[in-house]
C-alpha atoms as a PDB file:
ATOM      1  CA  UNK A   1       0.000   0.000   0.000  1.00  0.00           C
ATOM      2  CA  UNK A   2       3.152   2.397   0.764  1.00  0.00           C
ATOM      3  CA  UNK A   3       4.964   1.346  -2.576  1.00  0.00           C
ATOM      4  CA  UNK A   4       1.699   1.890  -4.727  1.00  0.00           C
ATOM      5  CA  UNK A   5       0.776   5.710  -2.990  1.00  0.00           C
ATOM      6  CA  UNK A   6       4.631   6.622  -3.108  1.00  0.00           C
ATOM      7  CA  UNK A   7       4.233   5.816  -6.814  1.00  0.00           C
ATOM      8  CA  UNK A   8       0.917   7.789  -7.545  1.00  0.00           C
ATOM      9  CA  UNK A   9       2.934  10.802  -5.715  1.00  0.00           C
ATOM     10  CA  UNK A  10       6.195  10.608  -7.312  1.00  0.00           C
ATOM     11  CA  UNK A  11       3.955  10.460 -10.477  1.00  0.00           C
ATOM     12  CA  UNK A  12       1.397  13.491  -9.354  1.00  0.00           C
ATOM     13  CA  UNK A  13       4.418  15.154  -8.851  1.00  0.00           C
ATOM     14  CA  UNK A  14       6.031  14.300 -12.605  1.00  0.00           C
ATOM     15  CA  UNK A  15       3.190  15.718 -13.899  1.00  0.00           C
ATOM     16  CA  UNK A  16       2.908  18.824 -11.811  1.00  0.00           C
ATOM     17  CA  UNK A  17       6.317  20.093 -12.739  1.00  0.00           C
ATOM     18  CA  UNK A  18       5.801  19.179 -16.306  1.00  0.00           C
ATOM     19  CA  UNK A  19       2.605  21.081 -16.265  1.00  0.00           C
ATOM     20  CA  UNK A  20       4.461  23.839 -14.347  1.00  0.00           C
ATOM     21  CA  UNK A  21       7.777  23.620 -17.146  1.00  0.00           C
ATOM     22  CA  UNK A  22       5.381  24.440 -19.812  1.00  0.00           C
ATOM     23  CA  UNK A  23       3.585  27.174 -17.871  1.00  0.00           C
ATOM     24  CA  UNK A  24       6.718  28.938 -17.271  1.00  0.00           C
ATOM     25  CA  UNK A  25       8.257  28.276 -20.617  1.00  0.00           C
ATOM     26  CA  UNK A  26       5.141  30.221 -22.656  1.00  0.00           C
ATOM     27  CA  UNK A  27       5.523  32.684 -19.907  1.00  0.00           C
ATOM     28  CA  UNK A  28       8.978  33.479 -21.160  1.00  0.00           C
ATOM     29  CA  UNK A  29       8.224  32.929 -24.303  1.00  0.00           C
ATOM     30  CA  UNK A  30       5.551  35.170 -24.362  1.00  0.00           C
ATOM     31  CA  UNK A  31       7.492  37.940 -22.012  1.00  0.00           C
ATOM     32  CA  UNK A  32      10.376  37.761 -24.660  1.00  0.00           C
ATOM     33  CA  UNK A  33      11.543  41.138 -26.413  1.00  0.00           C
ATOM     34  CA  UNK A  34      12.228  40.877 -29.741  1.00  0.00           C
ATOM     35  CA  UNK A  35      15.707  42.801 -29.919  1.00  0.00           C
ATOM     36  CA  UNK A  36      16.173  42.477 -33.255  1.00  0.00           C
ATOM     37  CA  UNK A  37      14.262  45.464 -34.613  1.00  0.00           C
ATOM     38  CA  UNK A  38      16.634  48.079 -36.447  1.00  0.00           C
ATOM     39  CA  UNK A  39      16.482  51.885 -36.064  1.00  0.00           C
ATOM     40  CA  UNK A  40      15.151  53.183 -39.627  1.00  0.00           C
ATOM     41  CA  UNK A  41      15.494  56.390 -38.845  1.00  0.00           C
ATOM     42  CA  UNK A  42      17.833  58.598 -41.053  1.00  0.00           C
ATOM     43  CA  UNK A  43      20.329  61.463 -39.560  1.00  0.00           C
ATOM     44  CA  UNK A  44      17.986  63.665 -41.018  1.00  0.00           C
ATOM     45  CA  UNK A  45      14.979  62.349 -39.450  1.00  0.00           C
ATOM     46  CA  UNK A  46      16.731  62.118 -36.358  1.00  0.00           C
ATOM     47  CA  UNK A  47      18.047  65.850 -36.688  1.00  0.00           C
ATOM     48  CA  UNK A  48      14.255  67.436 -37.196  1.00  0.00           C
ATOM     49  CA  UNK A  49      13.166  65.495 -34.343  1.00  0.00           C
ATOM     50  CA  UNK A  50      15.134  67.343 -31.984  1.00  0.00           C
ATOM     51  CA  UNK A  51      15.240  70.216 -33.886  1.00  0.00           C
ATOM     52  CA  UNK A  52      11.688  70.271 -33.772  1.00  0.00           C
ATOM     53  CA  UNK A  53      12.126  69.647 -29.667  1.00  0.00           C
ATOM     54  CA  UNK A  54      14.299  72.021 -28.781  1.00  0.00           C
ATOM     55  CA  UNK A  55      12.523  74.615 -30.937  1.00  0.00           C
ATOM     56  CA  UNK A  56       8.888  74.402 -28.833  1.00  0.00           C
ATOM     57  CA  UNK A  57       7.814  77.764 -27.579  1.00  0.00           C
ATOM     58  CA  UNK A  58       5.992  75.524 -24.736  1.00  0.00           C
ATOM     59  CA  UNK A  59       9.091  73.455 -23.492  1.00  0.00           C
ATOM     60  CA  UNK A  60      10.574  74.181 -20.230  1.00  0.00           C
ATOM     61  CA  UNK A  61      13.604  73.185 -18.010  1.00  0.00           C
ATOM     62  CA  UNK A  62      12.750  69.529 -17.322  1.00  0.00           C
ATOM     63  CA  UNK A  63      12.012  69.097 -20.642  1.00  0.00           C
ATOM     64  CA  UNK A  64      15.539  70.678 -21.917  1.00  0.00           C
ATOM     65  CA  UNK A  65      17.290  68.826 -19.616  1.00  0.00           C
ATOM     66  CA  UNK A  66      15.738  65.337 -20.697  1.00  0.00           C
ATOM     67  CA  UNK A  67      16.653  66.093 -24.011  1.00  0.00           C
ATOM     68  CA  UNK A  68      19.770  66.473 -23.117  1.00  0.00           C
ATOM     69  CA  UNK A  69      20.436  63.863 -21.218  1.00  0.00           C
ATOM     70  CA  UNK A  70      19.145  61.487 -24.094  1.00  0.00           C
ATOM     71  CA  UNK A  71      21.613  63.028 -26.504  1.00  0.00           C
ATOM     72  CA  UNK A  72      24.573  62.359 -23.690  1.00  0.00           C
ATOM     73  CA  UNK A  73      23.247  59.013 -23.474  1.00  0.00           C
ATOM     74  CA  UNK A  74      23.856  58.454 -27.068  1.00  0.00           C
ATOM     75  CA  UNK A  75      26.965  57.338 -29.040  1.00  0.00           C
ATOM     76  CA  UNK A  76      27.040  60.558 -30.771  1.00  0.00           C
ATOM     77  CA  UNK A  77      28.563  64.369 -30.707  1.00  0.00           C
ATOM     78  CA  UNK A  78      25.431  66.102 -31.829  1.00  0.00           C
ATOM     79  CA  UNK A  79      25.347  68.393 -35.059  1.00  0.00           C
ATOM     80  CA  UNK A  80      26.030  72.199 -34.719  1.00  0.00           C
ATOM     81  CA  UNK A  81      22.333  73.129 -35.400  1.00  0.00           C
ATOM     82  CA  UNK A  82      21.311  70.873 -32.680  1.00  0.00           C
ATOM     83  CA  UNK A  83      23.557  72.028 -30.281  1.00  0.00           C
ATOM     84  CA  UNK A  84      22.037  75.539 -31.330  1.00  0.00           C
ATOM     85  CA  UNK A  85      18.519  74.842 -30.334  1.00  0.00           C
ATOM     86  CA  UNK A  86      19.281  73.338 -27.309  1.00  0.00           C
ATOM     87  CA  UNK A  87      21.555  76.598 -26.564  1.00  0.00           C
ATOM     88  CA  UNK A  88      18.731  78.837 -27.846  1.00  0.00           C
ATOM     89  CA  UNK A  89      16.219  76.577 -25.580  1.00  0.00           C
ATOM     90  CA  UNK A  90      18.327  77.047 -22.063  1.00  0.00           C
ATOM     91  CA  UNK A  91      17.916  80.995 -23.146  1.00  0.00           C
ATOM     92  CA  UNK A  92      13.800  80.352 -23.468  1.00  0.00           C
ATOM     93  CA  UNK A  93      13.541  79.005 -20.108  1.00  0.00           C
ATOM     94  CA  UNK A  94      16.324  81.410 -18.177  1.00  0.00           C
ATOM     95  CA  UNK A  95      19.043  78.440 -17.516  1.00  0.00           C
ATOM     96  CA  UNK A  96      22.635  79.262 -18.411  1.00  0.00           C
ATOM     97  CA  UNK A  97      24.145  77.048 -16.056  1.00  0.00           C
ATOM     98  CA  UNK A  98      22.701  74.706 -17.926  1.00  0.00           C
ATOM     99  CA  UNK A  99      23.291  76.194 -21.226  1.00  0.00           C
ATOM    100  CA  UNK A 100      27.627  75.663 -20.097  1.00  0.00           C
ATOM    101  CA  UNK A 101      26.874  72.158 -18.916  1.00  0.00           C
ATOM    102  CA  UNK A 102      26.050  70.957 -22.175  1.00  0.00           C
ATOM    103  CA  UNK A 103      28.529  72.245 -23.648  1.00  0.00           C
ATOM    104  CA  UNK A 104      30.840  70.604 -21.459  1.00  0.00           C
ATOM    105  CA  UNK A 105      28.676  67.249 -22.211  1.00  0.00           C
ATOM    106  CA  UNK A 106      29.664  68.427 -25.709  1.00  0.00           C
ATOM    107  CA  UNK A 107      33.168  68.291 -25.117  1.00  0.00           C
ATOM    108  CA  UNK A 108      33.505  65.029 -23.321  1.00  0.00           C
ATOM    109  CA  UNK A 109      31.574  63.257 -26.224  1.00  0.00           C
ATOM    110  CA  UNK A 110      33.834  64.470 -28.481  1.00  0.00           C
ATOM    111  CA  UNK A 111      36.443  61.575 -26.858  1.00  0.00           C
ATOM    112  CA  UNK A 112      39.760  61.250 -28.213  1.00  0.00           C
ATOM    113  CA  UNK A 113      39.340  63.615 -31.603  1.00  0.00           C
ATOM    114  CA  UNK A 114      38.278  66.446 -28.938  1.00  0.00           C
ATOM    115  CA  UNK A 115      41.175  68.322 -30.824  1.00  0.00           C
ATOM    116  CA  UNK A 116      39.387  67.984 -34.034  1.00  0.00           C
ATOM    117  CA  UNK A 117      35.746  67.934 -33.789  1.00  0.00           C
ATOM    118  CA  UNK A 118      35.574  70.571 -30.875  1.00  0.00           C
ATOM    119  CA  UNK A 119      37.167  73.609 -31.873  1.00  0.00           C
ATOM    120  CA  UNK A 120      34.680  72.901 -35.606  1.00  0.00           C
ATOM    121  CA  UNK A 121      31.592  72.852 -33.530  1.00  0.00           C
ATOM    122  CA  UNK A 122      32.941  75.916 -31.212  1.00  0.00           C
ATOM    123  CA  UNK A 123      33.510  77.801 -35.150  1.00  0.00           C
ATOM    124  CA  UNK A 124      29.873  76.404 -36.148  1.00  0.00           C
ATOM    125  CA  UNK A 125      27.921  77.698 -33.327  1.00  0.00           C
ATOM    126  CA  UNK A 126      30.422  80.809 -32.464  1.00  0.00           C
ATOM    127  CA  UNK A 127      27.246  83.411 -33.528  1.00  0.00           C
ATOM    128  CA  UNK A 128      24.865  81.514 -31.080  1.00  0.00           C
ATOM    129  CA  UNK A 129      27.281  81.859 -28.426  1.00  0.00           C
ATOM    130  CA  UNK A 130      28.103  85.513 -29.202  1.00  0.00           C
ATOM    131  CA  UNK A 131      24.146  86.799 -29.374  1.00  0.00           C
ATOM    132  CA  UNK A 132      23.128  84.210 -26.701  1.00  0.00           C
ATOM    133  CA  UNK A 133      26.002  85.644 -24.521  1.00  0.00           C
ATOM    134  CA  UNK A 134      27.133  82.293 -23.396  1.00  0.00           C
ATOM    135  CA  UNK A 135      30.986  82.218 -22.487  1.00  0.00           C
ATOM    136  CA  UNK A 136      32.447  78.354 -23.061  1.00  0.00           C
ATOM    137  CA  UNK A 137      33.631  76.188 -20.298  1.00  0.00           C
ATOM    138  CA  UNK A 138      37.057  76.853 -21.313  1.00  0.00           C
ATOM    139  CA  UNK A 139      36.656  80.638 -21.120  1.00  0.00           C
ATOM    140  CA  UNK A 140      35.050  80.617 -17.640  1.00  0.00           C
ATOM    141  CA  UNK A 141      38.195  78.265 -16.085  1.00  0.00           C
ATOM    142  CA  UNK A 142      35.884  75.065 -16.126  1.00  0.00           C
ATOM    143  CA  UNK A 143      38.725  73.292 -17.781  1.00  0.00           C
ATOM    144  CA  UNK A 144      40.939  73.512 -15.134  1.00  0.00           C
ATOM    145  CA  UNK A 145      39.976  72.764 -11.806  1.00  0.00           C
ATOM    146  CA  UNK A 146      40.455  75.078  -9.128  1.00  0.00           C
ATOM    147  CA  UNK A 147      42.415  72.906  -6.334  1.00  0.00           C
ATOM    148  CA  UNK A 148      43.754  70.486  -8.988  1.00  0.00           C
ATOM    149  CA  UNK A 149      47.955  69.162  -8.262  1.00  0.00           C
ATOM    150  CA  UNK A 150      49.950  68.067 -10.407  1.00  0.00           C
ATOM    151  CA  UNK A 151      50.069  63.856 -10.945  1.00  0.00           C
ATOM    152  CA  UNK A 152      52.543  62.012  -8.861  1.00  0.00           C
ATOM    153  CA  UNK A 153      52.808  59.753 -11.411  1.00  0.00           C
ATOM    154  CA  UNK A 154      54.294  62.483 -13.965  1.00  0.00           C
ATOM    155  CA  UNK A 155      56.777  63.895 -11.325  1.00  0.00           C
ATOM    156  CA  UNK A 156      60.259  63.551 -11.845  1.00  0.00           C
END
C-alpha cells in the first residue's frame, strides 16, 4: 500500500512540474523582447526630431534637460544646429548654467578627436554663443579645476 501511494505521488508530482515547465516556458516565451528590430530612422529624421524639440515655444527646463540627457546618453557628438537649439532653448527658459553644462557634455563626447571635432563645432555655433552671450567652459576656467595638483605619477 506504501509502494503503490509513493508511486501515484512521485507520479502526481512528474506531472505537476511538467505542467508547471510548460507554464513557465510560454511565460517566457511570451514575455520575450524581440531585440532584433533596427532603427530606420535617417540622420535627417533624427536631426528634425530634436530640432523640432528644442525649438517648442511651450518646453521648459525639465524638458531641456531630458533632451539632453538622451543626446549624452547616445553614441554621438550632436550636429552644430542641434547644439544651437538646445543653446537657444536654455535661453527660453532662463538656464545658463545649464546652457555651459552641455557644452561641457559636448566636449567630453567628443572623446579622443576632442582636438578635431571641438574647436569645428565651437567655429559652427560661435554666432549663437556671441548673441546668446554664453561664455564656453574653457573661457570661464571650467577646464581647469580650481584645487587640482599636479600627478605624482608624472613627477620627476
Amino acid at each position: 500500500m506504501l509502494r503503490s501511494l509513493t508511486s501515484l505521488m512521485n507520479k502526481t508530482a512528474k506531472r505537476a512540474s511538467a505542467n508547471q515547465l510548460r507554464c513557465t516556458t510560454a511565460t517566457i516565451l511570451h514575455q520575450r523582447r524581440s531585440m532584433s528590430a533596427h532603427n530606420t530612422e535617417t540622420d535627417e529624421e533624427f536631426d528634425k526630431r530634436y530640432l523640432d524639440f528644442f525649438n517648442r515655444k511651450d518646453i521648459d527646463g525639465w524638458d531641456v534637460r531630458k533632451a539632453m540627457n538622451d543626446l549624452s546618453g547616445m553614441d554621438l557628438v550632436p550636429e552644430p544646429k542641434i547644439i544651437e537649439a538646445a543653446l537657444k532653448a536654455c535661453r527660453r527658459v532662463n538656464d545658463y548654467a545649464l546652457a555651459v553644462r552641455f557644452l561641457e557634455a559636448v566636449h567630453f563626447k567628443c572623446g579622443d578627436d576632442v582636438e578635431k571635432i571641438y574647436p569645428y563645432i565651437l567655429q559652427e555655433i560661435r554666432k549663437t554663443l556671441d548673441e546668446l552671450g554664453i561664455d564656453t567652459p574653457d573661457k570661464l576656467g571650467y577646464d581647469k579645476p580650481e584645487l587640482s595638483l599636479p600627478s605624482v605619477y608624472n613627477m620627476h
